[in-house]
Protein backbone atom coordinates (compact mmCIF):
# COMPACT_ATOMS: atom_id res chain seq x y z
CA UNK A 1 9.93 7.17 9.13
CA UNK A 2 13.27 6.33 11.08
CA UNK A 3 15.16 2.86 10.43
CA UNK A 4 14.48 2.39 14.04
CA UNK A 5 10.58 3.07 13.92
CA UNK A 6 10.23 0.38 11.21
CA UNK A 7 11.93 -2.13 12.82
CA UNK A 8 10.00 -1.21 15.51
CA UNK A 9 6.78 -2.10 13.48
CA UNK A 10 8.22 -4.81 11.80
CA UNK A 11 8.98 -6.83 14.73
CA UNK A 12 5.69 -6.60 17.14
CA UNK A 13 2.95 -6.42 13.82
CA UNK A 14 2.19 -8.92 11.96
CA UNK A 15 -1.02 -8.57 9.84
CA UNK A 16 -1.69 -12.49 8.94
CA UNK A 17 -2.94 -16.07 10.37
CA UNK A 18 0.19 -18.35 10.65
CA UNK A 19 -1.10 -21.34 8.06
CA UNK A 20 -3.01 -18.31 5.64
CA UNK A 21 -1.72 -18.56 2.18
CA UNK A 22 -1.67 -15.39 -0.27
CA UNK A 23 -2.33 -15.06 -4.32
CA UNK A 24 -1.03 -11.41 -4.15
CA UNK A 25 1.86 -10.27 -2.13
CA UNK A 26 -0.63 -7.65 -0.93
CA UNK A 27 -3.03 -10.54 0.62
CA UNK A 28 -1.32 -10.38 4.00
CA UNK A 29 -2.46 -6.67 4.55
CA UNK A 30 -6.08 -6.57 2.34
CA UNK A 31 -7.98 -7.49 5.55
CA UNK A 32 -6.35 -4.64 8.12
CA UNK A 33 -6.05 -2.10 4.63
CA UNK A 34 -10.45 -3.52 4.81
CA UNK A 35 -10.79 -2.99 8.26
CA UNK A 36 -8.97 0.60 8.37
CA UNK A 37 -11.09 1.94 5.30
CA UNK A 38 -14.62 1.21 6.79
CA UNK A 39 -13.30 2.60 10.40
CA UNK A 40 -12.03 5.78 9.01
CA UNK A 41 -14.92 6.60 7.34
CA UNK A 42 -16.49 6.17 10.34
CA UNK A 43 -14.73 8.97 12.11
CA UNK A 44 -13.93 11.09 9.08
CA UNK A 45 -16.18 12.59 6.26
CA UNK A 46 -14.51 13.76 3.30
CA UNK A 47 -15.37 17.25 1.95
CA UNK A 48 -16.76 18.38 -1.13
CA UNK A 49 -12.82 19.87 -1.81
CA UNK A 50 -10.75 16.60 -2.16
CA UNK A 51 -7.52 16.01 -3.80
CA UNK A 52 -6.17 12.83 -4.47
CA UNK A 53 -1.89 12.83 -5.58
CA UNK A 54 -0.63 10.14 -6.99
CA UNK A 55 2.77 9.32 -8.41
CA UNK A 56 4.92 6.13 -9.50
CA UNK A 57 7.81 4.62 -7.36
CA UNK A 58 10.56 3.50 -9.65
CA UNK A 59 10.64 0.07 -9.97
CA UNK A 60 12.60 -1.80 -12.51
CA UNK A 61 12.21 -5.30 -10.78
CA UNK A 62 9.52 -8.39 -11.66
CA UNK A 63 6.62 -8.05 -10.30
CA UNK A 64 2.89 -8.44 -11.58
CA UNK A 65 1.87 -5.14 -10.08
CA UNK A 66 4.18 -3.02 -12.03
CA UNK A 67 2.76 -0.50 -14.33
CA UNK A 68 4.68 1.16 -17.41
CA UNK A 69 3.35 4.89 -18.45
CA UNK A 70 5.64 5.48 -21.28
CA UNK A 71 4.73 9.33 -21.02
CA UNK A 72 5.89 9.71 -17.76
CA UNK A 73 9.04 10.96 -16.19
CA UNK A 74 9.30 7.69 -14.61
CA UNK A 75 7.90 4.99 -17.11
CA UNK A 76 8.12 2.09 -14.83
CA UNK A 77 7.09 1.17 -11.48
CA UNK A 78 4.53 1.20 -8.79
CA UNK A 79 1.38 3.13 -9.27
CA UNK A 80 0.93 5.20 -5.74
């Protein structure tokens, strides 16, 4: 995604009531993240042939949603 796209995005969507408050810095988004998960399973049905990928963004930060995998090439970050 281009610099330009995301500002793009940043600027005209904003996925949150103006006086909500959040426990998680993920609370802003859990309602549209909701709300796209029940419509796409709506127009799409997963085969019996499904693979999920997941990997770890390097994060070395604070942050309660940090994992650590010591076994890993990268040991520290966000679970994706």
């Amino acid at each position: 995604m281009s610099r330009q796209r995301w500002q793009q995005l940043d600027r005209y969507l904003y996925c949150t009531e103006v006086e909500q408050s959040f426990c998680s810095p993920f609370g802003r988004v859990w309602d549209l993240s909701q709300l796209l998960c029940e419509r796409s399973l709506l127009y799409w049905t997963p085969g019996k042939h499904l693979c999920v990928d997941e990997a770890i963004a390097r994060f070395t930060g604070r942050a309660s949603e940090k994992v650590i995998i010591k076994t890993k090439p990268t040991p520290e970050g966000y679970k994706i």
